[in-house]
Protein backbone atom coordinates (compact mmCIF):
# COMPACT_ATOMS: atom_id res chain seq x y z
CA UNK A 1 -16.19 -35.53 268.64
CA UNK A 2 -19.43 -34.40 270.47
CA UNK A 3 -17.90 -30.74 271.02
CA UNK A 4 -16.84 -31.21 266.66
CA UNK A 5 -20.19 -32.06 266.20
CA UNK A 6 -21.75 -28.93 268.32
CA UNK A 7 -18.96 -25.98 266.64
CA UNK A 8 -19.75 -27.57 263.15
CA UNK A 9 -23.73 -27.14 263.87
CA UNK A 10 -23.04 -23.93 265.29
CA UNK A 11 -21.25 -22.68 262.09
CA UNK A 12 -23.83 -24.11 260.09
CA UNK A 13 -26.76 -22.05 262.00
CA UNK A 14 -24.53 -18.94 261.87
CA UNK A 15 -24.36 -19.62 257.79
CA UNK A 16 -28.05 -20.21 257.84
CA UNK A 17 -28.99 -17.15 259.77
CA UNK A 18 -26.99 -14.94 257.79
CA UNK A 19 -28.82 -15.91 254.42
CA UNK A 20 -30.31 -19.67 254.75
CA UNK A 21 -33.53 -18.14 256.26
CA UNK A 22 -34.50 -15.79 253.50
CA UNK A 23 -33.50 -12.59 255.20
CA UNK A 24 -31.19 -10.41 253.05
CA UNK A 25 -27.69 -10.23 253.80
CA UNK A 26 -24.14 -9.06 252.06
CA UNK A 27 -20.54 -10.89 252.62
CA UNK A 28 -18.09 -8.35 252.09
CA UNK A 29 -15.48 -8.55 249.46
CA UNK A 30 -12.61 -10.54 250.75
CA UNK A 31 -13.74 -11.81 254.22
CA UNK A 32 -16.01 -14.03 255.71
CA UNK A 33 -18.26 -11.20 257.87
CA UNK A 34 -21.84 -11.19 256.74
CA UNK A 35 -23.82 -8.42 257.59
CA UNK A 36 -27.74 -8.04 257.82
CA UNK A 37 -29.68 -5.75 255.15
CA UNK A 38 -33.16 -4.37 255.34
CA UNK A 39 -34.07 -2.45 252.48
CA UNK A 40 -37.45 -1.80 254.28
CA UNK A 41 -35.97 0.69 256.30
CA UNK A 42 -33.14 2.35 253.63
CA UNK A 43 -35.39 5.46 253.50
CA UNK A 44 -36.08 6.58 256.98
CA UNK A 45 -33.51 8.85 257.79
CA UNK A 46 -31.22 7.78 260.88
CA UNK A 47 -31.54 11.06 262.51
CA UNK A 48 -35.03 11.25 264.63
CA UNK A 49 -35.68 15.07 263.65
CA UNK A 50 -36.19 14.05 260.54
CA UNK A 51 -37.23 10.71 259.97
CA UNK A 52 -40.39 11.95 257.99
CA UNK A 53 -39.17 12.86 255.51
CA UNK A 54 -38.29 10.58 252.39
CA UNK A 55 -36.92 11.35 248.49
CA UNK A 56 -39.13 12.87 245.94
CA UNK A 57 -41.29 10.01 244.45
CA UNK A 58 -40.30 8.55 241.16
CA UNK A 59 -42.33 9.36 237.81
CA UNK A 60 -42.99 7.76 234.69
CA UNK A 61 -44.29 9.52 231.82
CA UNK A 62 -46.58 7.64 229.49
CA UNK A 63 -44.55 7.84 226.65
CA UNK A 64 -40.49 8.00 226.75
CA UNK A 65 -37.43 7.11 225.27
CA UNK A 66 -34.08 5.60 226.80
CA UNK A 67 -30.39 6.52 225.38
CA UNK A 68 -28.66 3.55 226.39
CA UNK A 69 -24.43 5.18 225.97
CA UNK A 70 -21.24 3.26 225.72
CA UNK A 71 -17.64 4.28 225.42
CA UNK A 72 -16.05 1.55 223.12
CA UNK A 73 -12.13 1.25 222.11
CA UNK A 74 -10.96 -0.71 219.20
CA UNK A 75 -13.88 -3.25 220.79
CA UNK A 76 -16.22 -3.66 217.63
CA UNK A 77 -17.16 -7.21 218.19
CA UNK A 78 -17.89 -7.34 221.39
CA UNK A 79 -19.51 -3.66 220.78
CA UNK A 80 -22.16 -4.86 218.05
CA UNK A 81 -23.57 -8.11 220.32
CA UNK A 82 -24.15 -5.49 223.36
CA UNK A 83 -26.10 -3.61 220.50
CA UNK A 84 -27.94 -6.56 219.05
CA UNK A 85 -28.89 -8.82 222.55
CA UNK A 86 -29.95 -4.98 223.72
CA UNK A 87 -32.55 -4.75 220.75
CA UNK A 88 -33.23 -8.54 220.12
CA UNK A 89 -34.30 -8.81 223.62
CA UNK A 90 -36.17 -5.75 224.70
CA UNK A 91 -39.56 -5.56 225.24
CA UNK A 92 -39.83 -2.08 223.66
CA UNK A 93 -36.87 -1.98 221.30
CA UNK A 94 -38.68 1.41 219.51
CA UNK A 95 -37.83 3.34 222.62
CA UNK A 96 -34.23 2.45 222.48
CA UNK A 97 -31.50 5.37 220.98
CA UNK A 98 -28.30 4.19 221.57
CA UNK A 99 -24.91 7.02 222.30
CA UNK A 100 -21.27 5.39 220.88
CA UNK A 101 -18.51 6.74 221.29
CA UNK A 102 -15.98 4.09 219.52
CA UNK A 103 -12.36 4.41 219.27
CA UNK A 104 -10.78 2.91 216.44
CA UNK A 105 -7.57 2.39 214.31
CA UNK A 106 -7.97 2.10 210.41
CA UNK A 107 -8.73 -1.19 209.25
CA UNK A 108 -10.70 -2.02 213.14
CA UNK A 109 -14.20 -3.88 212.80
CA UNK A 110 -16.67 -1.29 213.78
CA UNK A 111 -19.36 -1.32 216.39
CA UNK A 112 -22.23 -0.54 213.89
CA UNK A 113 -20.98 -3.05 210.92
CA UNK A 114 -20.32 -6.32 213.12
CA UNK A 115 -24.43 -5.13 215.13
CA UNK A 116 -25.88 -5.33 211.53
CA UNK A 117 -24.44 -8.33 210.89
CA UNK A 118 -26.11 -9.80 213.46
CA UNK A 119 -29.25 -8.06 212.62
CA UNK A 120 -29.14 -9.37 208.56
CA UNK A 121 -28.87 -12.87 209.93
CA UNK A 122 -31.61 -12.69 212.91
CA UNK A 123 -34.27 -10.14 210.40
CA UNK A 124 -33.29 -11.40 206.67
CA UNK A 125 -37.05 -10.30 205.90
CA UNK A 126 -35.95 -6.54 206.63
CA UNK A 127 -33.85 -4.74 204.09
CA UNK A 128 -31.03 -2.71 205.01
CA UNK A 129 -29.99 -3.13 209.14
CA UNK A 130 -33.06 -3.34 211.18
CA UNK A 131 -32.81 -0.30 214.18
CA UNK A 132 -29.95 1.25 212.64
CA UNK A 133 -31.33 4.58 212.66
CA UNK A 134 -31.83 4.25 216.28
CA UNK A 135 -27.67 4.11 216.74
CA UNK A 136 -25.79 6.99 216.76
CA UNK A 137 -22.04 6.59 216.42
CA UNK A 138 -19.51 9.26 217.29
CA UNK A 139 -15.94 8.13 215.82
CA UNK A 140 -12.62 8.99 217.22
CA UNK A 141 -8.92 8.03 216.38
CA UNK A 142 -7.79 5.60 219.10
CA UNK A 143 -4.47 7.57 218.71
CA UNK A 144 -6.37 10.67 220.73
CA UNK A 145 -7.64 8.70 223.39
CA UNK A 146 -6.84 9.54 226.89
CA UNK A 147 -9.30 7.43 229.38
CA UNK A 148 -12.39 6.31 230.25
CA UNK A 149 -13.47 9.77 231.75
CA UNK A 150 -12.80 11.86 228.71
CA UNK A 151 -14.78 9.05 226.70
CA UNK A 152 -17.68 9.51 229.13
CA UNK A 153 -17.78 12.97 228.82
CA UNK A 154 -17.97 13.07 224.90
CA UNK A 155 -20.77 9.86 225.16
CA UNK A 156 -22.56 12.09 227.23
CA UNK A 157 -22.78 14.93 225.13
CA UNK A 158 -24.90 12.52 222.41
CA UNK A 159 -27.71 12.51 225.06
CA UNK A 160 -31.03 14.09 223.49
CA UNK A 161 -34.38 14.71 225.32
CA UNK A 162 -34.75 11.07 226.19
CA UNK A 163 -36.57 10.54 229.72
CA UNK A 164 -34.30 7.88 231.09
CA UNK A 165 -30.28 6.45 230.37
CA UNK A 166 -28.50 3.78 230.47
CA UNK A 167 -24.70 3.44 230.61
CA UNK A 168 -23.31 0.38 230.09
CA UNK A 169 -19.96 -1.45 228.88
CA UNK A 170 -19.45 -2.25 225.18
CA UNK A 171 -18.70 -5.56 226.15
CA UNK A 172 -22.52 -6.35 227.86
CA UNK A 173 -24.96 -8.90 227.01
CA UNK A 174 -28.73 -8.15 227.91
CA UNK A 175 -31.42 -11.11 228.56
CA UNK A 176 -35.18 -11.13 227.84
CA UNK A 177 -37.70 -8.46 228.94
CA UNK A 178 -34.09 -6.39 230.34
CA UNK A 179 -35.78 -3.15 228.93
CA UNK A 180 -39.04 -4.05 231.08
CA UNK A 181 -37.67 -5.20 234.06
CA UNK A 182 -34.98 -2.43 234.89
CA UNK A 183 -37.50 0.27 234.53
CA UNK A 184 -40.05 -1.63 237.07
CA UNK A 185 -36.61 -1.90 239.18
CA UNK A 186 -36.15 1.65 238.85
CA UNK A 187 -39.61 2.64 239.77
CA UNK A 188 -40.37 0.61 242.41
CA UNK A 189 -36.96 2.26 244.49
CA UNK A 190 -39.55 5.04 244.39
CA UNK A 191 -37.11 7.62 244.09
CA UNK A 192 -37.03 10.51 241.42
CA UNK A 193 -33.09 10.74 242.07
CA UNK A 194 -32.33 7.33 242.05
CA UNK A 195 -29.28 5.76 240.18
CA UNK A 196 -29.04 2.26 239.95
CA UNK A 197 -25.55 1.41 239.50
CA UNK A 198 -22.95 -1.84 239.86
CA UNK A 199 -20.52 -3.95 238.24
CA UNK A 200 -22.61 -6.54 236.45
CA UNK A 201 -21.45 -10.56 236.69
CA UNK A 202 -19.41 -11.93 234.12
CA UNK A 203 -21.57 -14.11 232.13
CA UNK A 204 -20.77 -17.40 233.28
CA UNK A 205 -23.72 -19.61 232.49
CA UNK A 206 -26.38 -16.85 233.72
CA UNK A 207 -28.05 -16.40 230.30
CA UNK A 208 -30.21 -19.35 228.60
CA UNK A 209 -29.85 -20.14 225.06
CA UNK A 210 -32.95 -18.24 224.58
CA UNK A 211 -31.80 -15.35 226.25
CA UNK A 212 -33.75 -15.78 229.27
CA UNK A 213 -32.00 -15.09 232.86
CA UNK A 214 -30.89 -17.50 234.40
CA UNK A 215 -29.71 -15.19 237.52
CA UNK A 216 -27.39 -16.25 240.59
CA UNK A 217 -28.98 -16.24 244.02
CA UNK A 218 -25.53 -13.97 245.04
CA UNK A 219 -25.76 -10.66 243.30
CA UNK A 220 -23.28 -7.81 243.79
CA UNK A 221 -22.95 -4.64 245.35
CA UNK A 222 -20.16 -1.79 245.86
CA UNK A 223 -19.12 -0.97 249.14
CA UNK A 224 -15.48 -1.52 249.60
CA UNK A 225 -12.45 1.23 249.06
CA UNK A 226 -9.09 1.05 249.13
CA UNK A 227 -5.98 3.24 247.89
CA UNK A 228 -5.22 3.11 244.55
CA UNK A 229 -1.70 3.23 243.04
CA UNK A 230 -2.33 6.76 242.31
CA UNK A 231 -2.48 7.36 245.83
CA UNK A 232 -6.69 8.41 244.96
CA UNK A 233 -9.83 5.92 246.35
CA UNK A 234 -10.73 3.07 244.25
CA UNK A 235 -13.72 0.63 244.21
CA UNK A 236 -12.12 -3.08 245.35
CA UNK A 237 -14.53 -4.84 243.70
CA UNK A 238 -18.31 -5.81 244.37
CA UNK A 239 -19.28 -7.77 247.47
CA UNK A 240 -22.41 -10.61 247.41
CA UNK A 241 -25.91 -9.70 248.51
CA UNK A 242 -27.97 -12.92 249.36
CA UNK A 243 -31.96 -13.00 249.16
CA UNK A 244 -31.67 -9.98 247.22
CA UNK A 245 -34.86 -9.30 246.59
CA UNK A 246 -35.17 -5.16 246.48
CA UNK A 247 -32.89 -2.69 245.43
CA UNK A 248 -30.23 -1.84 247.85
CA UNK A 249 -29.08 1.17 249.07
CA UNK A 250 -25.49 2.32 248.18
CA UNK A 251 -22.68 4.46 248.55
CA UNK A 252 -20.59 3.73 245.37
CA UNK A 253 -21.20 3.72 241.80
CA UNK A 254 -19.78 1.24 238.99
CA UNK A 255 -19.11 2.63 235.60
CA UNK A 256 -19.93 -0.81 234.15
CA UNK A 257 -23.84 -0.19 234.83
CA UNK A 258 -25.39 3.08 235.53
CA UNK A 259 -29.48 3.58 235.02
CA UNK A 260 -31.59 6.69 235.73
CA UNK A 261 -33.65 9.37 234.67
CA UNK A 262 -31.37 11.55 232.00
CA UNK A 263 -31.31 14.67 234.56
CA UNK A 264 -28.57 12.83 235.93
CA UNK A 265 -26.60 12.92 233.32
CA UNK A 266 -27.22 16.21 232.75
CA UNK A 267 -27.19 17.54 235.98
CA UNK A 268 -23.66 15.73 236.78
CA UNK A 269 -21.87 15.85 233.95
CA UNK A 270 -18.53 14.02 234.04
CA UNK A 271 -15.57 16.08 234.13
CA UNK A 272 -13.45 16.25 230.79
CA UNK A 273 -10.72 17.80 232.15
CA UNK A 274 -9.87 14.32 233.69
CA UNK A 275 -7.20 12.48 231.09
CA UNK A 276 -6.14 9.11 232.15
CA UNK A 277 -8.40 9.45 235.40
CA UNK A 278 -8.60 5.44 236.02
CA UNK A 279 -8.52 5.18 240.08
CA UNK A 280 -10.68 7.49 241.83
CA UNK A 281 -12.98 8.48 239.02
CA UNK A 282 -15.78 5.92 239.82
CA UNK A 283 -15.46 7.55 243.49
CA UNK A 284 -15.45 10.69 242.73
CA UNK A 285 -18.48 10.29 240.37
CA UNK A 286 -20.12 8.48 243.83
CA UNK A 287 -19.71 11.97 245.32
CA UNK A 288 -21.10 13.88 242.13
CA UNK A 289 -24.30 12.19 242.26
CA UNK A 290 -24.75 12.26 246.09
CA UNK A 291 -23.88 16.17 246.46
CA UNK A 292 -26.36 16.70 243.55
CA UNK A 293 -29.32 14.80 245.10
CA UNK A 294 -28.79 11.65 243.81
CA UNK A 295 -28.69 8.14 245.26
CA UNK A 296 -27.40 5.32 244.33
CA UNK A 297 -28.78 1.63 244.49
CA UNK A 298 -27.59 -2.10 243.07
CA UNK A 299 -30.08 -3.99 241.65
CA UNK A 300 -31.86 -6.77 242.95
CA UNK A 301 -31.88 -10.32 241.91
CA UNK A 302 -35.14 -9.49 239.61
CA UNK A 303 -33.02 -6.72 238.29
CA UNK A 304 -29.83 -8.09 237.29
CA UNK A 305 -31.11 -8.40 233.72
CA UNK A 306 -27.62 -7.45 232.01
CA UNK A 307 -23.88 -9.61 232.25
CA UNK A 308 -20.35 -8.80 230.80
CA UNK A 309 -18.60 -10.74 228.45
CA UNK A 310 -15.08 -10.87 229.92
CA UNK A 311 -13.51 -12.47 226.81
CA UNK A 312 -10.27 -11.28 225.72
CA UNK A 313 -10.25 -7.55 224.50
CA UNK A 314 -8.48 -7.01 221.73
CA UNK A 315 -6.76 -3.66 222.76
CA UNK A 316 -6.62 -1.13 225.36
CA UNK A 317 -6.73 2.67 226.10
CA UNK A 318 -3.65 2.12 228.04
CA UNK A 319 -1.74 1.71 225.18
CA UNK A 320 -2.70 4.33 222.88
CA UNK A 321 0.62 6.15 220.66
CA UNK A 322 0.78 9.08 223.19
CA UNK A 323 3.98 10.46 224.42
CA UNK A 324 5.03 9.20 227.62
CA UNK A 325 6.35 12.84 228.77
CA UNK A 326 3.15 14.48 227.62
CA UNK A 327 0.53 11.75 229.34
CA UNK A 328 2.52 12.10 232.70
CA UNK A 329 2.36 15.13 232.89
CA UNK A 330 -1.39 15.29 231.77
CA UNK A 331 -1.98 12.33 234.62
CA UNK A 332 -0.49 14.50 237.36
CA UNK A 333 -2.42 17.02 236.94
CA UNK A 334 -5.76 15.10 236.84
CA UNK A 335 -4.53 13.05 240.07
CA UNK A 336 -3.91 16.63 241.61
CA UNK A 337 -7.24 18.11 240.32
CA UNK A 338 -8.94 15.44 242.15
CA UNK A 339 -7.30 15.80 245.18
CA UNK A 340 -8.12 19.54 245.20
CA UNK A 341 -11.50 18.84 244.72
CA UNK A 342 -11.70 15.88 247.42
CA UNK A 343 -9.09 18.14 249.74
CA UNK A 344 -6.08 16.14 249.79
CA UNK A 345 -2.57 17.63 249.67
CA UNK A 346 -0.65 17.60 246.70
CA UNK A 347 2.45 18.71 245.05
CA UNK A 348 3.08 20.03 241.47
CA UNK A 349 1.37 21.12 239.04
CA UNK A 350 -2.61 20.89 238.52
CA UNK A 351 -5.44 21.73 236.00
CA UNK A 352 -7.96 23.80 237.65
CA UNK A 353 -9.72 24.89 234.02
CA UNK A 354 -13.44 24.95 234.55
CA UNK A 355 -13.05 24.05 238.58
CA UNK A 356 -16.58 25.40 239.08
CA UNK A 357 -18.31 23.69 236.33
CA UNK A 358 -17.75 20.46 237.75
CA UNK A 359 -17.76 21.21 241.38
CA UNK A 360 -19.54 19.10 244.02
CA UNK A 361 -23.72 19.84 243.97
CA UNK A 362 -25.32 21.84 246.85
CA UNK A 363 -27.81 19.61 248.13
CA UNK A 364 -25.48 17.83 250.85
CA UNK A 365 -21.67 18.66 251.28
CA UNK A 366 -18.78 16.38 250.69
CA UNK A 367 -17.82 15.66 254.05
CA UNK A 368 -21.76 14.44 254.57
CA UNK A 369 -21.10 11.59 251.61
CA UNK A 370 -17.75 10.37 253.35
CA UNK A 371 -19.66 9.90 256.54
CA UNK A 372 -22.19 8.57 255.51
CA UNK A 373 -20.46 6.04 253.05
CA UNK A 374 -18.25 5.68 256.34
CA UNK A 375 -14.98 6.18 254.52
CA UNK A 376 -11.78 7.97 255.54
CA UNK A 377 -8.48 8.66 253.44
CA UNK A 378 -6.48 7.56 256.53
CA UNK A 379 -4.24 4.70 255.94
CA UNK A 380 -4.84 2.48 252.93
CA UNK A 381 -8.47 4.02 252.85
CA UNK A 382 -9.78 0.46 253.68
CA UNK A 383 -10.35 0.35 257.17
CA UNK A 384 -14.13 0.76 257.07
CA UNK A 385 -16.70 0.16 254.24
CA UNK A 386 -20.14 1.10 253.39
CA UNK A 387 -21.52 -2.18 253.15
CA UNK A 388 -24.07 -2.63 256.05
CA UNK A 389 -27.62 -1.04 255.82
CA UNK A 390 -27.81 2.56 255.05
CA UNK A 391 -29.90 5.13 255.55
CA UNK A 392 -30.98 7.77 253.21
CA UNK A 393 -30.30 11.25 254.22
CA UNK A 394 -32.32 14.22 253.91
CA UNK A 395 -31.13 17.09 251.69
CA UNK A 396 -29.07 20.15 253.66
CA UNK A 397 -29.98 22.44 251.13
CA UNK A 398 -33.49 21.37 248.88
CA UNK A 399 -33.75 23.93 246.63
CA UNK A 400 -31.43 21.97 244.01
CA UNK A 401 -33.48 18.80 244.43
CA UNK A 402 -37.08 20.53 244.06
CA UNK A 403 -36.00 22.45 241.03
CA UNK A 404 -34.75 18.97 239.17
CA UNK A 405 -38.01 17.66 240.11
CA UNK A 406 -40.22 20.53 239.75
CA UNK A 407 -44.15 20.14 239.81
CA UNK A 408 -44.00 21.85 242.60
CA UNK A 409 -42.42 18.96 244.84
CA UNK A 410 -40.78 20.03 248.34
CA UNK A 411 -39.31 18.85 250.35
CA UNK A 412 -41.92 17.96 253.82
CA UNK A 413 -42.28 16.33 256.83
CA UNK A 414 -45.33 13.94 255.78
CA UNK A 415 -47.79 11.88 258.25
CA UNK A 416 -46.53 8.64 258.70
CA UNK A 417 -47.97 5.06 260.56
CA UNK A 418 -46.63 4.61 263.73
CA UNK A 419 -45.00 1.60 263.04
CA UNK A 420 -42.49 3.53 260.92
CA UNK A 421 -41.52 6.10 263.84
CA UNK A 422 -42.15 3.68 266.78
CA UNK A 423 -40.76 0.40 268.19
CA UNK A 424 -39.38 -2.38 265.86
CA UNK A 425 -38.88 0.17 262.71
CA UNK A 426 -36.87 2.73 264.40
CA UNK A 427 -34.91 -0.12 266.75
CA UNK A 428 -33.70 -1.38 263.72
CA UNK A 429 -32.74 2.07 261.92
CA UNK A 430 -30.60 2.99 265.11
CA UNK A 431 -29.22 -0.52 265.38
CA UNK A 432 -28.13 -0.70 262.09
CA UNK A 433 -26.51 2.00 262.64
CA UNK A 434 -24.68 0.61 265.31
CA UNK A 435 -23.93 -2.00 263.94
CA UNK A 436 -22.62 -0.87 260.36
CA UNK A 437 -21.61 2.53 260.88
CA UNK A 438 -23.10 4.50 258.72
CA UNK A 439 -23.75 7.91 259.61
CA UNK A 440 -26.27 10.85 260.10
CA UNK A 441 -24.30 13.50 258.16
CA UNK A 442 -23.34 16.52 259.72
CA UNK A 443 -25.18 19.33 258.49
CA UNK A 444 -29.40 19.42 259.03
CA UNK A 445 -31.30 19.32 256.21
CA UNK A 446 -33.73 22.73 255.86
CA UNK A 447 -37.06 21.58 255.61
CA UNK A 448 -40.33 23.20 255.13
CA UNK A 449 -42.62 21.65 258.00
CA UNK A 450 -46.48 21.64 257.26
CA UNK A 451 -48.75 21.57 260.52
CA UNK A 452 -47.40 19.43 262.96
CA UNK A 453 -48.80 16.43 262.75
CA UNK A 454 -47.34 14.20 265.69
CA UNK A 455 -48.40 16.89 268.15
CA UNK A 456 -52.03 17.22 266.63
CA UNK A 457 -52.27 13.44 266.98
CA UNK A 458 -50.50 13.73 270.22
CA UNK A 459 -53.17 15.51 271.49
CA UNK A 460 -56.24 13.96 269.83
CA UNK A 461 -54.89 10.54 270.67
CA UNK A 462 -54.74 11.59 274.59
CA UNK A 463 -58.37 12.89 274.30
CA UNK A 464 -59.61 9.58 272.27
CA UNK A 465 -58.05 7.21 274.77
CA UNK A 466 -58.92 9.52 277.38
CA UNK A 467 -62.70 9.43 276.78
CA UNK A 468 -62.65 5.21 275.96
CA UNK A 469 -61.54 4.96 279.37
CA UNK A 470 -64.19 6.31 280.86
CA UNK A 471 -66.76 4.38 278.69
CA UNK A 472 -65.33 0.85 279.49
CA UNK A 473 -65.20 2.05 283.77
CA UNK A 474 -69.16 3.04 283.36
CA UNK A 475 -69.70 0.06 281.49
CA UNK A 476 -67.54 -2.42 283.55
CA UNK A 477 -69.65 -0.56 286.83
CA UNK A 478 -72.66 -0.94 285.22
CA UNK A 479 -72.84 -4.61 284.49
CA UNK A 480 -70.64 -5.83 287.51
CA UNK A 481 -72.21 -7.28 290.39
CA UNK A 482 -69.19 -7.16 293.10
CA UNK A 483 -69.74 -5.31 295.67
CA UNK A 484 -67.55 -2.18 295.24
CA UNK A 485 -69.02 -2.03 291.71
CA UNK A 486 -73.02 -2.13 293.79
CA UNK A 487 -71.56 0.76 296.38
CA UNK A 488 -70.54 2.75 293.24
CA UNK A 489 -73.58 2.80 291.83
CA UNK A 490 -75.34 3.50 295.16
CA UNK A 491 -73.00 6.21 295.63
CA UNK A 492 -73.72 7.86 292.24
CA UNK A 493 -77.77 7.52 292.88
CA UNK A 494 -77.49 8.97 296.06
CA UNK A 495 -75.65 11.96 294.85
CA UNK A 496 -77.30 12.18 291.47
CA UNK A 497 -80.54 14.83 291.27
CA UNK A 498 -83.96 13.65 291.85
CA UNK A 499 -85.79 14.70 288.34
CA UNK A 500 -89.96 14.33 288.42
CA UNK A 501 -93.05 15.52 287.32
CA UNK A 502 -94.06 17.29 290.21
């Protein structure tokens, strides 16, 4: 019973020490291994060369807009209370323009109709459909509809000059202050390129009457793979972060939740020559972003300001009127246009229209992203994950980042404390590694090096400590009264030069 007693308190200690004592942690999807975060650490690069350097820093106009986009089919319902809780419950509903592409068959409830009904009822004292001008619907026959990805690309394409987007299902329900909180999210990452990105909680009970969040302490994050029917990499679902209390670092992104500055968007546009593209696209858009410059983070506990509403939809893309001939063939070759562009082997026939166009960005190669979201297409693609701590990595090629940026940015070594190169900061960044796997890439990032700094304080540090030891010996001579400090001082008198008036 004793020896019970002692394996029970010792899994109970383990439990606590993984997230009882207020450190963060993640439990991956589908085991019971918890692994330690640090978010402190998620942007000092793993290799020592260049642990200086860090992402450009994140900027917020004064004034700005955000497109918040949605791809929507034969979903009005659900579709016009992600409008409504979005506007009801912002801070700043002015700044909202909302991007719909909606799907329907004749006869459907639309997005926009079942939103202003909602709207009449909550603001009877306004006449017409409060915000409706800031909604811009883009119709389409559900009979032409052929996947998420070709939906994407057509919601994209209603993106104006707003400074920062939002994708998100039509099936989402926002809670108070969400406009508010997601940019101070966003911001304090402190990352121009940063994506925030993850498959929200179902609702559960995690919204108050009044709309206020009522958040989980376990929040989710993306970091397992495995192999999809299609034989192409697919997201298994989101593992638990614990004390999540900063945005975490990530290797994956979630089409169910996707916030950043609009250059994303623009800059990785997703690829419409992808019909019935269901597993692999949301890795292959990880990829996009990371090549390009981006990275991608889950939100924190403070951030998880939107839920889905996993009611019953009434319809789905999947069974859209197409002929089965024609969509097989057209799902070939999108399954073989990804695995060109990922460089798997295929057979048959593939659609390499516009291959360049949508190719992987410049600033860090392919193979960099796969090790450093540790992933391999050996096996069933699930033999390693991305979940423990990562580190970001520096740019192999710049130029891409510093012209998204512009004002001049580059990308430097800067001066840092020596707590972040020394000791306990940099013991953890190689540990972590260790421990997680997560890798340094394998090309070097060019970087434009100012003066070098460690060496000048090298140096000057040498001379400082240098010259204070030679104060505190005088001093310790001086006042002593042992008798080797008394024959020092003899021995300097003695030898020191007689100065005198005469």
């Amino acid at each position: 019973m004793k020896h019970l007693r002692s394996l029970g308190l010792t899994l109970l200690l383990g439990a606590v020490g993984a997230y009882g004592d207020g450190k963060p942690a993640i439990n991956v999807l589908g085991t019971t291994t918890y692994l330690d975060l640090d978010p402190s650490v998620q942007h000092i690069p793993l290799d020592p060369h260049y642990k200086s350097l860090r992402p450009p820093a994140a900027k917020i106009p004064s004034t700005f807009e955000i497109h918040v986009g949605s791809s929507v089919f034969r979903d009005g319902v659900r579709c016009g209370k992600t409008l409504f809780t979005a506007l009801q419950r912002a801070v700043n509903p002015g700044r909202l323009r909302f991007g719909i592409l909606e799907q329907l068959v004749e006869g459907d409830p639309s997005c926009l109709d079942e939103y202003c009904k909602l709207a009449l009822a909550q603001w009877p004292d306004y006449t017409g459909c409060r915000y409706k001008v800031q909604i811009q619907v883009t119709p389409r026959p559900a009979a032409e509809a052929s996947g998420c990805t070709t939906a994407r690309h057509q919601q994209q394409e209603m993106i104006g000059d707003e400074e920062f987007c939002l994708q998100v299902d039509g099936h989402s329900i926002f809670t108070n202050r969400w406009d508010e909180i997601m940019l101070d999210e966003w911001k304090r990452i402190n990352n121009e390129m940063a994506v925030l990105s993850v498959y929200p909680h179902d609702i559960h009970d995690f919204v108050k009457e009044n709309g206020d969040n009522n958040a989980p302490d376990w929040i989710p994050h993306l970091c397992t793979t495995i192999k999809g029917g299609n034989g192409l990499t697919r997201i298994v679902g989101a593992s638990i972060k614990r004390n999540a209390n900063f945005p975490q670092l990530s290797a994956l992104w979630g089409g169910g939740l996707s916030f950043s500055k609009c250059h994303a968007e623009r800059n990785v546009p997703v690829d419409s020559h992808t019909p019935w593209l269901w597993d692999g696209e949301e890795f292959l858009r990880s990829a996009d972003y990371w090549t390009h410059g981006y990275d991608l983070y889950s939100p924190s506990k403070i951030g998880n300001v939107l839920y889905h509403n996993y009611s019953k939809k009434p319809a789905s893309f999947w069974e859209s009127p197409v002929d089965p001939a024609v969509k097989a063939l057209d799902s070939e070759m999108t399954h073989n246009r990804v695995r060109l562009r990922v460089g798997l082997g295929f057979k048959g026939p593939v659609d390499a229209f516009e291959l360049d166009k949508y190719k992987f960005g410049t600033a860090r190669s392919f193979q960099q992203f796969m090790t450093f979201a540790n992933m391999s297409f050996d096996g069933f693609m699930n033999e390693s994950n991305s979940c423990g701590q990562l580190h970001w990595v520096p740019y192999s090629n710049a130029s891409e980042v510093e012209e998204i940026v512009g004002d001049g940015w580059k990308m430097q070594m800067v001066e840092m404390g020596d707590e972040e190169v020394e000791g306990v900061v940099r013991q953890q960044a190689i540990s972590a590694h260790e421990k997680n796997g997560a890798g340094f890439g394998d090309e070097k990032p060019v970087v434009r090096p100012r003066v070098p700094l460690t060496e000048r304080r090298t140096r000057s540090n040498a001379s400082a400590w240098g010259l204070l030891a030679v104060v505190l010996t005088a001093l310790f001579v001086t006042l002593s009264n042992d008798s080797m400090s008394r024959a020092i001082r003899q021995s300097c008198i003695a030898k020191a030069p007689h100065l005198s008036h005469d």
